[in-house]
Protein backbone atom coordinates (compact mmCIF):
# COMPACT_ATOMS: atom_id res chain seq x y z
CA UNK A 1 -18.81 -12.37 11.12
CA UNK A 2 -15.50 -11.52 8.88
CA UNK A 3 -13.39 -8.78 9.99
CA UNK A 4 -13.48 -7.26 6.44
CA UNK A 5 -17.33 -7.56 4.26
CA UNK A 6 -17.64 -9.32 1.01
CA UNK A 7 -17.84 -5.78 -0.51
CA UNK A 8 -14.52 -4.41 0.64
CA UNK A 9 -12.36 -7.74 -0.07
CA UNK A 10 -11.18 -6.52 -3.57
CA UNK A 11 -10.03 -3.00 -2.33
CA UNK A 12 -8.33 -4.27 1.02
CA UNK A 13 -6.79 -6.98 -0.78
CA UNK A 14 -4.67 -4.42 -2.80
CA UNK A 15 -4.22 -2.38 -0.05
CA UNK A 16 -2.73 -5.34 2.18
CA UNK A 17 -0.90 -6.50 -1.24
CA UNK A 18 1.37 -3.27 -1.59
CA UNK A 19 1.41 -2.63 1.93
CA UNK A 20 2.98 -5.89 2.16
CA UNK A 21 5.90 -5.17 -0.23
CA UNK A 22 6.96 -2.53 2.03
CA UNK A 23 6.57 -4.20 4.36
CA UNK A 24 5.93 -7.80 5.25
CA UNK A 25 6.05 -7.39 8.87
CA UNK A 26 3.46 -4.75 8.86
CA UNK A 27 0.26 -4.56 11.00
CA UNK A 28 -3.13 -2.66 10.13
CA UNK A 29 -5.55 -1.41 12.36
CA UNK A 30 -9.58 -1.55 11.41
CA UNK A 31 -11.36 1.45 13.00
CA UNK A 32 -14.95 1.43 13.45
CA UNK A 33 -17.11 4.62 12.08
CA UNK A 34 -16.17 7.62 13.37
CA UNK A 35 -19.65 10.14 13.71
CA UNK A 36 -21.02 10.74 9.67
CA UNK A 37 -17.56 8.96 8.76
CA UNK A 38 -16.90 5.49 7.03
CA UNK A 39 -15.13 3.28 9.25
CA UNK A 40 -11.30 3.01 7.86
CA UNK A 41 -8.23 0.62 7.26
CA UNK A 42 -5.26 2.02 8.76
CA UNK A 43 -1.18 0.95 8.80
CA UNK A 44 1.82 2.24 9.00
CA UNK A 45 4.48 2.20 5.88
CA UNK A 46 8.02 2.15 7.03
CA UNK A 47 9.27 5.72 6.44
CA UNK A 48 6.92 7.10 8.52
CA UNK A 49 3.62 8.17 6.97
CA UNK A 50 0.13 6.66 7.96
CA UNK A 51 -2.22 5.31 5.20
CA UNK A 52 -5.84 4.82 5.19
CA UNK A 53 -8.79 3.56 3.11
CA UNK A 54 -12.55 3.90 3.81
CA UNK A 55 -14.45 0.89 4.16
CA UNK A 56 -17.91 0.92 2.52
CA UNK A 57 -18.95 -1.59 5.21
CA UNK A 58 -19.00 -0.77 8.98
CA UNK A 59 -16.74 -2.74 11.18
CA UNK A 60 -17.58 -3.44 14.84
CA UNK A 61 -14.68 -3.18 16.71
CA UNK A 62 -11.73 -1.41 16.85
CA UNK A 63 -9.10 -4.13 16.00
CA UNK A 64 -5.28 -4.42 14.98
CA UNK A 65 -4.01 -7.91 13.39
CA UNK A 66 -1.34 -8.77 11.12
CA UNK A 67 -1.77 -7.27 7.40
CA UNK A 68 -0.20 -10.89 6.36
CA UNK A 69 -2.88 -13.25 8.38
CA UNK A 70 -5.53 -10.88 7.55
CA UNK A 71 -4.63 -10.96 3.77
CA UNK A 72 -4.64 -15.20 3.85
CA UNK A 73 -8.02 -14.88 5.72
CA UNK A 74 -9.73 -12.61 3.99
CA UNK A 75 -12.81 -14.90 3.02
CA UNK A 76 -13.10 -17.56 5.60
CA UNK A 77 -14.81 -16.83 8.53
CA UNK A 78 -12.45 -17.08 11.20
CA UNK A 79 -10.84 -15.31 14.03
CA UNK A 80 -7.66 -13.70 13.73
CA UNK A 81 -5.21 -13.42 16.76
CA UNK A 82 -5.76 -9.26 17.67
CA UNK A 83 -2.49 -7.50 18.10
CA UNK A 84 -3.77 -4.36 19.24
CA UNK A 85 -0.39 -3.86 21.50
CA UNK A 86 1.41 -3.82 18.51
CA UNK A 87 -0.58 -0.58 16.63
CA UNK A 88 1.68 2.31 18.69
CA UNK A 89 0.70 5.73 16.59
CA UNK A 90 -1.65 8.14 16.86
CA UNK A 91 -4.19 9.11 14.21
CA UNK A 92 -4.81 12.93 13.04
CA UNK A 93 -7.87 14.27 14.40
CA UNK A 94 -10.99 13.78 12.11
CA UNK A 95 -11.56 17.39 11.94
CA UNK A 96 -9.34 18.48 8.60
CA UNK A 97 -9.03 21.22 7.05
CA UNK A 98 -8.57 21.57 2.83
CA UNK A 99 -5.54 23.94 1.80
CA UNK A 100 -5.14 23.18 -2.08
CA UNK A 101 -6.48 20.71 -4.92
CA UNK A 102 -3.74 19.76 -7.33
CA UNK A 103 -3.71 17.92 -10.27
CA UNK A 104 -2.79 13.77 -9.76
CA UNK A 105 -0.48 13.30 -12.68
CA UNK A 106 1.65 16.18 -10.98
CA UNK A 107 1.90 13.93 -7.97
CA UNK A 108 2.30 11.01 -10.53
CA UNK A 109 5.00 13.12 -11.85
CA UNK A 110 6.74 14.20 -8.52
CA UNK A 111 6.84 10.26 -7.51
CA UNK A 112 8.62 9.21 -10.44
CA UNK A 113 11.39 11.59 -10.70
CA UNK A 114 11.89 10.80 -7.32
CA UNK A 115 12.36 7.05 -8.15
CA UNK A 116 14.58 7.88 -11.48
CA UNK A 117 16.76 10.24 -9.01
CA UNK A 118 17.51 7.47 -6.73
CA UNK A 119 18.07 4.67 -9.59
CA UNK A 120 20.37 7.37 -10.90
CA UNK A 121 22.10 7.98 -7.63
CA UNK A 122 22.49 4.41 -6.86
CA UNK A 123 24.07 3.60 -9.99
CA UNK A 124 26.60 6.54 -10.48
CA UNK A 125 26.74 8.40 -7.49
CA UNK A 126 26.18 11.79 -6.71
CA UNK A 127 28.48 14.40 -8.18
CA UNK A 128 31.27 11.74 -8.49
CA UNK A 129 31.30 10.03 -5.47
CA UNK A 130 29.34 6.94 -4.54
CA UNK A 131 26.83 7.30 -2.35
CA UNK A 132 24.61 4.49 -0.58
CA UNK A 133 21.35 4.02 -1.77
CA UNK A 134 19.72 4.10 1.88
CA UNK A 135 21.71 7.94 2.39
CA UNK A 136 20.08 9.57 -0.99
CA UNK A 137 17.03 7.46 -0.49
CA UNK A 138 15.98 9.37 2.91
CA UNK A 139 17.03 12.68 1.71
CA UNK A 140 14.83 11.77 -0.87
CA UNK A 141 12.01 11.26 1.31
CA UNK A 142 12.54 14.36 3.12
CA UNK A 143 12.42 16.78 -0.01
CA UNK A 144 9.62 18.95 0.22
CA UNK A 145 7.93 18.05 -3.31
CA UNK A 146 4.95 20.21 -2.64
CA UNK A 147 4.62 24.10 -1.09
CA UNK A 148 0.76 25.32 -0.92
CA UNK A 149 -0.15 28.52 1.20
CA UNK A 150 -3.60 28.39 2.98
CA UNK A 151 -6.03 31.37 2.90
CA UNK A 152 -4.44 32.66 6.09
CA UNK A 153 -0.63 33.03 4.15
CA UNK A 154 0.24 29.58 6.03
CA UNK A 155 3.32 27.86 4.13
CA UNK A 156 2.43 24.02 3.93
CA UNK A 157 5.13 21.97 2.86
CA UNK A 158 4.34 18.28 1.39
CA UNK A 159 7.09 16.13 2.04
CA UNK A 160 8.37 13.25 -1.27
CA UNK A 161 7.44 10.72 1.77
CA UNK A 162 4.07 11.38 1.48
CA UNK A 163 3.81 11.54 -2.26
CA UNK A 164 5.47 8.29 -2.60
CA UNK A 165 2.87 6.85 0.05
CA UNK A 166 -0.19 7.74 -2.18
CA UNK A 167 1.85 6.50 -4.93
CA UNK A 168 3.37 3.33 -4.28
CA UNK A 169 -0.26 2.35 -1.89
CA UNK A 170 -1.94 2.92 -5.77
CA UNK A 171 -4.15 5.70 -3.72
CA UNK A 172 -4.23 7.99 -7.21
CA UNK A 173 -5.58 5.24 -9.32
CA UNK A 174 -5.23 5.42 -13.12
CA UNK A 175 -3.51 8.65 -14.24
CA UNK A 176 -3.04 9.07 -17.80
CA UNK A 177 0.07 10.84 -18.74
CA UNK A 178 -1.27 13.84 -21.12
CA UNK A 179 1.07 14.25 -24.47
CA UNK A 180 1.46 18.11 -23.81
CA UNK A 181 2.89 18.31 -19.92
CA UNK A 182 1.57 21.78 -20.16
CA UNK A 183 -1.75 20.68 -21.23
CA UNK A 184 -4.70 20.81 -18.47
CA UNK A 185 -7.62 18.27 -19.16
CA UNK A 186 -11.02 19.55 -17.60
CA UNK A 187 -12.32 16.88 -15.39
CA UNK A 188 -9.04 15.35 -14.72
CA UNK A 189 -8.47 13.75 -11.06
CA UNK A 190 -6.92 15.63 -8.28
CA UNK A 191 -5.16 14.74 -5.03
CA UNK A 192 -6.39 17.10 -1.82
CA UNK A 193 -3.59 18.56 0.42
CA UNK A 194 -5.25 18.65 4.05
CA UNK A 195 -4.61 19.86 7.13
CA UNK A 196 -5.49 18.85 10.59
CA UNK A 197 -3.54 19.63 14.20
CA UNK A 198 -0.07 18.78 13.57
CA UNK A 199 -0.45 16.65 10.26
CA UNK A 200 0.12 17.10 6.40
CA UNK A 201 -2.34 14.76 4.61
CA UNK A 202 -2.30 13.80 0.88
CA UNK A 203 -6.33 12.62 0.19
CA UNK A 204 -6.32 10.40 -3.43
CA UNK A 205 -9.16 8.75 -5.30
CA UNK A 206 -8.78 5.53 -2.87
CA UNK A 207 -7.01 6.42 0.22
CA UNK A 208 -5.26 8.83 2.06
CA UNK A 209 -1.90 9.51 3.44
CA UNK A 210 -0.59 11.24 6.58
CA UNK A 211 2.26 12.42 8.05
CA UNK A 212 3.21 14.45 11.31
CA UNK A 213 6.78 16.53 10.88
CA UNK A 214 6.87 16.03 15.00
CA UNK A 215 7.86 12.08 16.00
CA UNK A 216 4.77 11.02 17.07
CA UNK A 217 4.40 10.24 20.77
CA UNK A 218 3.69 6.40 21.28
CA UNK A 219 0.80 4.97 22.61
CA UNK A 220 0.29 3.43 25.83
């Protein structure tokens, strides 16, 4: 039996396809149902945050192989060498909590002022001076684009790292840029800020993103 069903080819194709332009050495970890939950595709993007996708077909084991061998082998039937040594995060607990919907072309918006601030950076420096593009590229990342408050008077801060995961993974989908930027369309998709012990999570149309402000303690 494949790793991935013929139903879920399409949707972890793109996943492993942008993953892979982030990064080509990257490995992704297939996680089997978890109680009511759909089993999940998990990796690891190279500035830190986790990303996931529901499978609509159950796996049966819990694996970790190459994102690049499993996107060549996606069809034929054959086994791939496991790499489970190589998957050394943790995952957030299943139990989450919601904090705040907001609207997805506001995330749409945050991600791509981000990228126009770091073109613009990289090309004439910041206040006069040149700066490299790796130095404004992590502060960047560790704006806090989004501040919610839970019920409770909690501040939860969203770091641009996360926003640029759901965003450059293609987790928000189609967003259509309204005319009026102060115009609100009824109907219109949103992007879930979660909480669960320890982690910020961004949940989009087709995947989710999460990050944990602590370094994560590796796996044995």
């Amino acid at each position: 039996m494949p790793l991935i069903a013929e139903a879920d080819r399409a949707d972890v194709e793109t996943f492993l396809t942008r993953l892979l332009r982030l990064d080509p050495a990257a490995v992704v970890r297939l996680r089997p149902s978890r109680g009511s939950g759909a089993a999940q595709l998990w990796a690891m993007l190279p500035f830190g945050v986790l990303v996931t996708r529901p499978l609509a077909v159950p796996v049966e084991t819990d694996v970790t192989v190459s994102a690049a061998d499993l996107l060549a082998n996606l069809r034929p039937d054959i086994g791939l060498r496991r790499l489970d040594e190589a998957w050394r995060w943790p995952l957030p607990p299943q139990r989450t909590r919601v904090v705040e919907e907001i609207p997805a072309v506001e995330v749409v918006r945050l991600a791509a002022a981000a990228s126009r601030t770091l073109r613009t950076a990289a090309a004439e420096g910041v206040a006069g001076r040149a700066v490299g593009e790796r130095i404004v590229r992590d502060a960047l990342l560790d704006h806090v684009s989004i501040v919610v408050t839970t019920d409770d008077g909690e501040r939860v801060e969203v770091p641009q790292r996360v926003v640029q995961a759901v965003a450059r993974m293609g987790f928000l989908g189609r967003v259509t840029q309204p005319a009026d930027p102060t115009a609100t369309t009824s109907g219109e998709p949103s992007v879930t800020v979660r909480l669960a012990i320890g982690w910020i999570g961004l949940d989009a149309l087709h995947g989710s993103a999460w990050y944990r402000p602590i370094s994560p303690l590796r796996l044995g």
